[in-house]
N, C-alpha and C. Protein backbone atom coordinates (compact mmCIF):
# COMPACT_ATOMS: atom_id res chain seq x y z
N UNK A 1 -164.58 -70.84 -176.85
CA UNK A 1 -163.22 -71.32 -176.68
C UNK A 1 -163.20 -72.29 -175.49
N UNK A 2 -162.26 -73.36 -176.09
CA UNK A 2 -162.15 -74.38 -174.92
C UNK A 2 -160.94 -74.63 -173.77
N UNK A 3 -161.27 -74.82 -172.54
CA UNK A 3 -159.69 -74.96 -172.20
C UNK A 3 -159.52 -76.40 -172.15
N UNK A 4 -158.15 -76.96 -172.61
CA UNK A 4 -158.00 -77.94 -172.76
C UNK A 4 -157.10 -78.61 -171.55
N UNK A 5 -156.68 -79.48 -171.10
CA UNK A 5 -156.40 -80.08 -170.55
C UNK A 5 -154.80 -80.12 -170.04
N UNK A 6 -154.20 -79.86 -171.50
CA UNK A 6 -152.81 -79.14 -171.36
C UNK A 6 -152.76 -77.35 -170.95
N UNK A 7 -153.18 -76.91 -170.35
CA UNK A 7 -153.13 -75.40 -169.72
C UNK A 7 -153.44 -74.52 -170.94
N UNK A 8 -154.03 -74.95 -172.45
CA UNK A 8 -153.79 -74.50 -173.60
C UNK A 8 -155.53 -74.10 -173.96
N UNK A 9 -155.94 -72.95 -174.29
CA UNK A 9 -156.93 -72.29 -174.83
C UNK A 9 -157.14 -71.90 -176.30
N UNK A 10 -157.61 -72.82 -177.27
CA UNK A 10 -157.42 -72.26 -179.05
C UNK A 10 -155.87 -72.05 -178.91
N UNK A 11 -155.25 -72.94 -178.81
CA UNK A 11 -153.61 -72.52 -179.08
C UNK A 11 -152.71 -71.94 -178.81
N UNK A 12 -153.63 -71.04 -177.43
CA UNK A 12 -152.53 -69.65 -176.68
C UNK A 12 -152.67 -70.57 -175.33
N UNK A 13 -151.15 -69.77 -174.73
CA UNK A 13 -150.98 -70.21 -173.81
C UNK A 13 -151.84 -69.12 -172.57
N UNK A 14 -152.23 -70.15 -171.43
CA UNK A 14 -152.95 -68.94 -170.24
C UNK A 14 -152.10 -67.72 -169.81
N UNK A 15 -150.64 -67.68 -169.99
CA UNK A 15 -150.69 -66.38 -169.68
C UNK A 15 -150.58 -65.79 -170.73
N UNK A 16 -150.87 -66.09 -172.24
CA UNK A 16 -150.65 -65.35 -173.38
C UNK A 16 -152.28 -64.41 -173.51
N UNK A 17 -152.97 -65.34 -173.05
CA UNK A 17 -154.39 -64.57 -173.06
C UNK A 17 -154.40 -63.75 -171.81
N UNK A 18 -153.77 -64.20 -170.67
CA UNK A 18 -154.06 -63.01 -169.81
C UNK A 18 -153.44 -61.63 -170.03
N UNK A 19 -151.99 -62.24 -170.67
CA UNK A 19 -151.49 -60.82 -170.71
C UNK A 19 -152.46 -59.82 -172.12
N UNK A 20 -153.00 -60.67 -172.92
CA UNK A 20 -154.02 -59.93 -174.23
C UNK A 20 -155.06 -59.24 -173.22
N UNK A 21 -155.33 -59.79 -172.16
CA UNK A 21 -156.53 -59.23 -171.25
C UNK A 21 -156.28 -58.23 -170.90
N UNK A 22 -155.06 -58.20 -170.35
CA UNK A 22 -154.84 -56.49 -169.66
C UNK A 22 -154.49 -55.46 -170.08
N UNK A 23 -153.53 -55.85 -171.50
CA UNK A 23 -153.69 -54.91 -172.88
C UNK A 23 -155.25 -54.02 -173.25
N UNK A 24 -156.09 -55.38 -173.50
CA UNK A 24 -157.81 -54.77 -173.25
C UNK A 24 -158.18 -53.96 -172.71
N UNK A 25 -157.85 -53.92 -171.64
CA UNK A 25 -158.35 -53.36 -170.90
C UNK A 25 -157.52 -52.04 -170.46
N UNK A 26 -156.26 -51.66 -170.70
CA UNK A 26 -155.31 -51.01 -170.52
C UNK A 26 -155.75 -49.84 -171.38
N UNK A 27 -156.10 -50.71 -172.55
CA UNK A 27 -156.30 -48.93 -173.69
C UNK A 27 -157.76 -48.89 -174.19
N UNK A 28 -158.60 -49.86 -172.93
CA UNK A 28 -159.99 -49.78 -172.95
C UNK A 28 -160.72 -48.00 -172.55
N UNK A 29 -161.32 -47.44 -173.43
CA UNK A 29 -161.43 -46.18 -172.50
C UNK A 29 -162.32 -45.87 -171.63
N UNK A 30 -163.45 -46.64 -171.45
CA UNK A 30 -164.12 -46.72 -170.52
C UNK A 30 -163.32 -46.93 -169.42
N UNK A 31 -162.10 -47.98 -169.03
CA UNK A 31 -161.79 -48.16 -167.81
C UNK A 31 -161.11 -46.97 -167.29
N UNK A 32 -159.98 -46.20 -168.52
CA UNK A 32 -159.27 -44.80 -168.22
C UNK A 32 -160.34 -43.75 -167.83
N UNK A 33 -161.94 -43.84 -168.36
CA UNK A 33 -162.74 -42.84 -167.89
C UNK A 33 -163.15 -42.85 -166.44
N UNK A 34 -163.78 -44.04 -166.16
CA UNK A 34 -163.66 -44.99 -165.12
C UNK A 34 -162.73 -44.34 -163.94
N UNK A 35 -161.41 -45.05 -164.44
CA UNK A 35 -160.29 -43.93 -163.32
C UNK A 35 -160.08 -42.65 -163.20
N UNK A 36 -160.41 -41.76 -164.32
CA UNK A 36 -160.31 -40.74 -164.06
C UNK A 36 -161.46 -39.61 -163.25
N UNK A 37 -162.86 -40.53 -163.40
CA UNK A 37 -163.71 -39.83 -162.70
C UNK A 37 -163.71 -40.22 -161.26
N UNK A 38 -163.66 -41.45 -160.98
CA UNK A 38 -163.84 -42.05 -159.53
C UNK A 38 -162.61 -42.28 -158.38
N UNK A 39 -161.00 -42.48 -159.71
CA UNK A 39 -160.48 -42.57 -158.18
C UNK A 39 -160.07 -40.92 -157.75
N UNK A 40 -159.70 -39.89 -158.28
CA UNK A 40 -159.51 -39.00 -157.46
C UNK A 40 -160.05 -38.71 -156.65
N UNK A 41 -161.23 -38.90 -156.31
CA UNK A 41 -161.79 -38.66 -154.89
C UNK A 41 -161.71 -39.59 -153.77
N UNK A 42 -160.37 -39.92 -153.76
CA UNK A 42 -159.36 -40.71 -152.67
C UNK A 42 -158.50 -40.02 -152.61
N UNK A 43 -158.11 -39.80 -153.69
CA UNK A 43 -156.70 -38.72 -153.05
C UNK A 43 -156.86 -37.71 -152.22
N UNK A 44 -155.73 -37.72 -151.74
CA UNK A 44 -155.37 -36.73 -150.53
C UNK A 44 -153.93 -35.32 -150.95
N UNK A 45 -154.69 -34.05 -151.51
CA UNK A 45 -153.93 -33.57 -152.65
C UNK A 45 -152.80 -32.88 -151.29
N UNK A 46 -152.88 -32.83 -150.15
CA UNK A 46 -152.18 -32.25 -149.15
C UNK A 46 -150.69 -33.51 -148.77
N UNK A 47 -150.99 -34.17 -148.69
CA UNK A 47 -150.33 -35.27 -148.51
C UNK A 47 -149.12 -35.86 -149.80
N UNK A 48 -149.46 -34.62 -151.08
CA UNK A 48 -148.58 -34.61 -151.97
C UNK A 48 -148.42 -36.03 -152.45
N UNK A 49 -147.61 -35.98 -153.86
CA UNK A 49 -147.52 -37.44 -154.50
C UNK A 49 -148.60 -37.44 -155.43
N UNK A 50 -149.73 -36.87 -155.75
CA UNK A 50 -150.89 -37.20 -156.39
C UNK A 50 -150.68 -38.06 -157.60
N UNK A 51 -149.85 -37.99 -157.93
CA UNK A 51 -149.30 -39.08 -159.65
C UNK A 51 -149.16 -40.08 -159.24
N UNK A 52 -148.34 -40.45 -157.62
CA UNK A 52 -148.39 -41.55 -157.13
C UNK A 52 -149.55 -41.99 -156.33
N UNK A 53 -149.99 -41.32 -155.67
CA UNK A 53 -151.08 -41.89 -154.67
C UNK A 53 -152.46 -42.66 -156.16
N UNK A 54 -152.62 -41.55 -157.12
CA UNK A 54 -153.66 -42.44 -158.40
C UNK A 54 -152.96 -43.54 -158.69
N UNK A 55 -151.72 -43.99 -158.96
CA UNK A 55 -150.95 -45.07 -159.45
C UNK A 55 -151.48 -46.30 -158.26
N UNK A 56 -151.21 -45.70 -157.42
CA UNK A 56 -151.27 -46.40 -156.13
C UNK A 56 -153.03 -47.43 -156.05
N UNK A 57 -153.71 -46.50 -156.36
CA UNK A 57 -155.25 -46.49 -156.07
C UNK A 57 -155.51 -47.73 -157.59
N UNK A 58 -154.75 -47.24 -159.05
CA UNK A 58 -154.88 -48.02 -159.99
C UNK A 58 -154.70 -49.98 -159.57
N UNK A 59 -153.49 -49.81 -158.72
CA UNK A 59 -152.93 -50.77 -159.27
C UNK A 59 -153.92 -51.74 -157.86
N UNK A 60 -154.01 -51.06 -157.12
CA UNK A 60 -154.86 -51.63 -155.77
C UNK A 60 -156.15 -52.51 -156.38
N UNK A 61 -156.73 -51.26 -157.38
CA UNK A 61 -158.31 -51.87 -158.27
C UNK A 61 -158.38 -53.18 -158.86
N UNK A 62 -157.05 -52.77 -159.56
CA UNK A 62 -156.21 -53.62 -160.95
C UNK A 62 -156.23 -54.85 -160.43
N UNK A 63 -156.01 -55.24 -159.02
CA UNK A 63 -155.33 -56.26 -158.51
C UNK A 63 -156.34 -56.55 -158.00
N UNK A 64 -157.52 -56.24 -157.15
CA UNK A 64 -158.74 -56.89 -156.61
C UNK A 64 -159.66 -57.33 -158.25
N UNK A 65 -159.37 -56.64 -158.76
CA UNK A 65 -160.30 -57.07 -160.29
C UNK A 65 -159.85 -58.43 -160.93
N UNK A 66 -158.12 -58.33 -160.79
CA UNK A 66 -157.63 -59.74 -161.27
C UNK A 66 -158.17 -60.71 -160.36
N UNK A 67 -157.85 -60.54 -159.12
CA UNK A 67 -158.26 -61.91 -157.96
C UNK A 67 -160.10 -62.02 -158.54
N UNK A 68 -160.70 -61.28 -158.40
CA UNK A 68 -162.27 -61.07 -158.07
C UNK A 68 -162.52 -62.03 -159.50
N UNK A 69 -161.89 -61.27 -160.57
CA UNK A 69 -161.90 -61.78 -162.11
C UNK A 69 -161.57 -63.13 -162.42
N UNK A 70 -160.42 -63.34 -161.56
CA UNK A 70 -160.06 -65.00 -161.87
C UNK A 70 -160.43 -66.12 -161.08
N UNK A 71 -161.23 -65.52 -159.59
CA UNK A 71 -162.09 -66.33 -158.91
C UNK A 71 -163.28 -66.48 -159.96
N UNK A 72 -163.95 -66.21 -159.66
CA UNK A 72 -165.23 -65.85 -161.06
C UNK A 72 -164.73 -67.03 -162.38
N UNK A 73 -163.58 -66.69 -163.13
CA UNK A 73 -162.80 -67.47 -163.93
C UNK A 73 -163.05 -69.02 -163.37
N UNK A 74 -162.42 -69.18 -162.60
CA UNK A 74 -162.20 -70.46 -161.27
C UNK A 74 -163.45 -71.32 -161.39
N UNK A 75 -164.10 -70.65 -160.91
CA UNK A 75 -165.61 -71.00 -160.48
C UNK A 75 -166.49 -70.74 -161.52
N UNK A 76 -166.64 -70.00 -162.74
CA UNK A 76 -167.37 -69.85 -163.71
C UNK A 76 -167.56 -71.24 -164.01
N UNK A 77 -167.94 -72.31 -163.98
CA UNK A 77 -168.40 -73.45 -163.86
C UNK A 77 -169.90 -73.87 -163.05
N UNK A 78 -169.33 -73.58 -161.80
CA UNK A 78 -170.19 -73.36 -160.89
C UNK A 78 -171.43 -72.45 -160.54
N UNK A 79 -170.85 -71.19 -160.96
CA UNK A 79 -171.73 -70.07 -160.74
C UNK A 79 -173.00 -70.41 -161.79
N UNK A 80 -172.30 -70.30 -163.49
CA UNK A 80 -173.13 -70.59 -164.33
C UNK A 80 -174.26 -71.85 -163.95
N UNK A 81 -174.12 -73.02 -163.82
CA UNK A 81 -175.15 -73.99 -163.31
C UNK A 81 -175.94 -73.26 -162.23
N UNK A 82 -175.26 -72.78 -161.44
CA UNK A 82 -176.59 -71.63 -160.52
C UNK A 82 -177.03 -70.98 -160.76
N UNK A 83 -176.34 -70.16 -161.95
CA UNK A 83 -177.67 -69.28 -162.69
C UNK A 83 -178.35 -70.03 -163.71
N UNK A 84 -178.61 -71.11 -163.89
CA UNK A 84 -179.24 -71.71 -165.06
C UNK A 84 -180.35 -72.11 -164.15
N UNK A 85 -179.96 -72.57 -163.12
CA UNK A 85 -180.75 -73.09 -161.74
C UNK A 85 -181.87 -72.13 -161.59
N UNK A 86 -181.17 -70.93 -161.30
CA UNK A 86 -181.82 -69.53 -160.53
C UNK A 86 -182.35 -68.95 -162.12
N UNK A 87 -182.63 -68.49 -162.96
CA UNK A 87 -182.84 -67.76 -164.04
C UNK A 87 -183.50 -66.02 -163.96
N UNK A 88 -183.70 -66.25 -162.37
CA UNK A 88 -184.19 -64.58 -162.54
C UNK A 88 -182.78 -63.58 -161.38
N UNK A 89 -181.95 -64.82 -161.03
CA UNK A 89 -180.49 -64.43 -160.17
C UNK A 89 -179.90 -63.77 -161.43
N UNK A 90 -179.55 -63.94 -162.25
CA UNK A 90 -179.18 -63.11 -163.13
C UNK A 90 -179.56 -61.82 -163.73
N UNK A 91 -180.67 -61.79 -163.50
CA UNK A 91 -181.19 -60.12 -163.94
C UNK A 91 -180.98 -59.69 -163.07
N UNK A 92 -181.63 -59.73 -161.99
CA UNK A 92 -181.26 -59.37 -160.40
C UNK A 92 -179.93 -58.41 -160.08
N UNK A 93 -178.99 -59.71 -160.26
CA UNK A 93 -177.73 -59.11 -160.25
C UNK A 93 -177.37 -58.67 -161.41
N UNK A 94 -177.52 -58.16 -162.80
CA UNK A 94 -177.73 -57.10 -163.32
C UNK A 94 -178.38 -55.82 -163.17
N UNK A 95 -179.31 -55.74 -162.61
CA UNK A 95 -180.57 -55.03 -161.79
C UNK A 95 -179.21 -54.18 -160.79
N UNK A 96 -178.71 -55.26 -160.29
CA UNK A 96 -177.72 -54.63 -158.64
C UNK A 96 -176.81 -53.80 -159.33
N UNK A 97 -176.27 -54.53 -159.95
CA UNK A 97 -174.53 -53.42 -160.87
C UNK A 97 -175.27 -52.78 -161.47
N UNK A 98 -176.47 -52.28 -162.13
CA UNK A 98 -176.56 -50.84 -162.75
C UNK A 98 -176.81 -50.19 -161.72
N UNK A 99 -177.33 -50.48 -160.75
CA UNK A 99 -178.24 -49.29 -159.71
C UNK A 99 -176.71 -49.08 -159.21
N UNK A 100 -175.74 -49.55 -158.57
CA UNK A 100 -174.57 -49.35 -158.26
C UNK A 100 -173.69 -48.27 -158.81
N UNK A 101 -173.80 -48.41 -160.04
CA UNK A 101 -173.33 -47.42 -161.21
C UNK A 101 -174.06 -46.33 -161.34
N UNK A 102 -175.18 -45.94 -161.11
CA UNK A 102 -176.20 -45.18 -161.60
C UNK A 102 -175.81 -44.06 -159.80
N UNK A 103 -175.74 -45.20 -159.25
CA UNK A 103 -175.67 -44.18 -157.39
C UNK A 103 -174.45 -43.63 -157.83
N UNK A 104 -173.08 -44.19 -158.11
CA UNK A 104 -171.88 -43.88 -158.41
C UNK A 104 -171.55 -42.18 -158.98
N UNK A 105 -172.43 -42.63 -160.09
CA UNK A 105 -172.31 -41.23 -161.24
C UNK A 105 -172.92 -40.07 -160.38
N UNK A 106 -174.27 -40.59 -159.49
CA UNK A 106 -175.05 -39.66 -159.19
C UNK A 106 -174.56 -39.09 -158.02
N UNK A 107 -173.06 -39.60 -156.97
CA UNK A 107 -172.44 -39.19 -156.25
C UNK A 107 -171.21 -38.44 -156.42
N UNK A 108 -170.65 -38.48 -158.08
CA UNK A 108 -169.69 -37.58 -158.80
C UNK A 108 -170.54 -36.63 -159.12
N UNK A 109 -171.45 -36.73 -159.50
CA UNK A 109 -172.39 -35.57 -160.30
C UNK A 109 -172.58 -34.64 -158.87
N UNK A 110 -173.23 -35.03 -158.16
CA UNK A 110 -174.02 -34.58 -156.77
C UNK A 110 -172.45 -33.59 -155.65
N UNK A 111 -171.27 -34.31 -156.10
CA UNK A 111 -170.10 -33.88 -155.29
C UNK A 111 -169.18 -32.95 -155.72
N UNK A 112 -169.51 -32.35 -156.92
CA UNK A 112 -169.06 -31.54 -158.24
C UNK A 112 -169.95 -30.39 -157.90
């Protein structure tokens, strides 16, 4: 898909696809598993609110993921020519986000 010049992507408008994005991801269940294993161990169950303090923690994620996501977006121009540049920067940093994930689980698993 191309973006075109008029703010227009295959015929949708940019916020018609963003808002399809967060739908995606909304009733994605990996991301609900995602939240349900990792953020409670932020909460603070003394401090009461717990429905709010997870809401709280969601929307905090939600919102560094959009910025982080649409920088990336932004610059996905850029980055890509550096990894075409670099060709082993890309495994690498695949290499990094699993081991990341893999410590993650093994610090829910390990804290249980």
């Amino acid at each position: 898909m191309q973006l075109r010049a008029d703010g227009k992507a295959g015929g949708e408008s940019l916020k018609r696809l963003f808002a399809k994005g967060l739908v995606a991801n909304a009733v994605n269940p990996k991301v609900v598993l995602f939240f349900l294993s990792f953020l409670p161990q932020f909460v603070v169950a003394s401090q009461g609110q717990v429905e709010w303090q997870l809401g709280l923690l969601g929307l905090a994620f939600t919102a560094q993921a959009a910025l982080l996501f649409g920088l990336l977006g932004f610059f996905s121009g850029s980055v890509g020519a550096w990894l075409n540049r670099r060709p082993k920067a890309g495994l690498w940093l695949d290499r990094l986000a699993g081991i990341v994930f893999i410590g993650l689980g093994i610090r829910i698993f390990v804290s249980r």
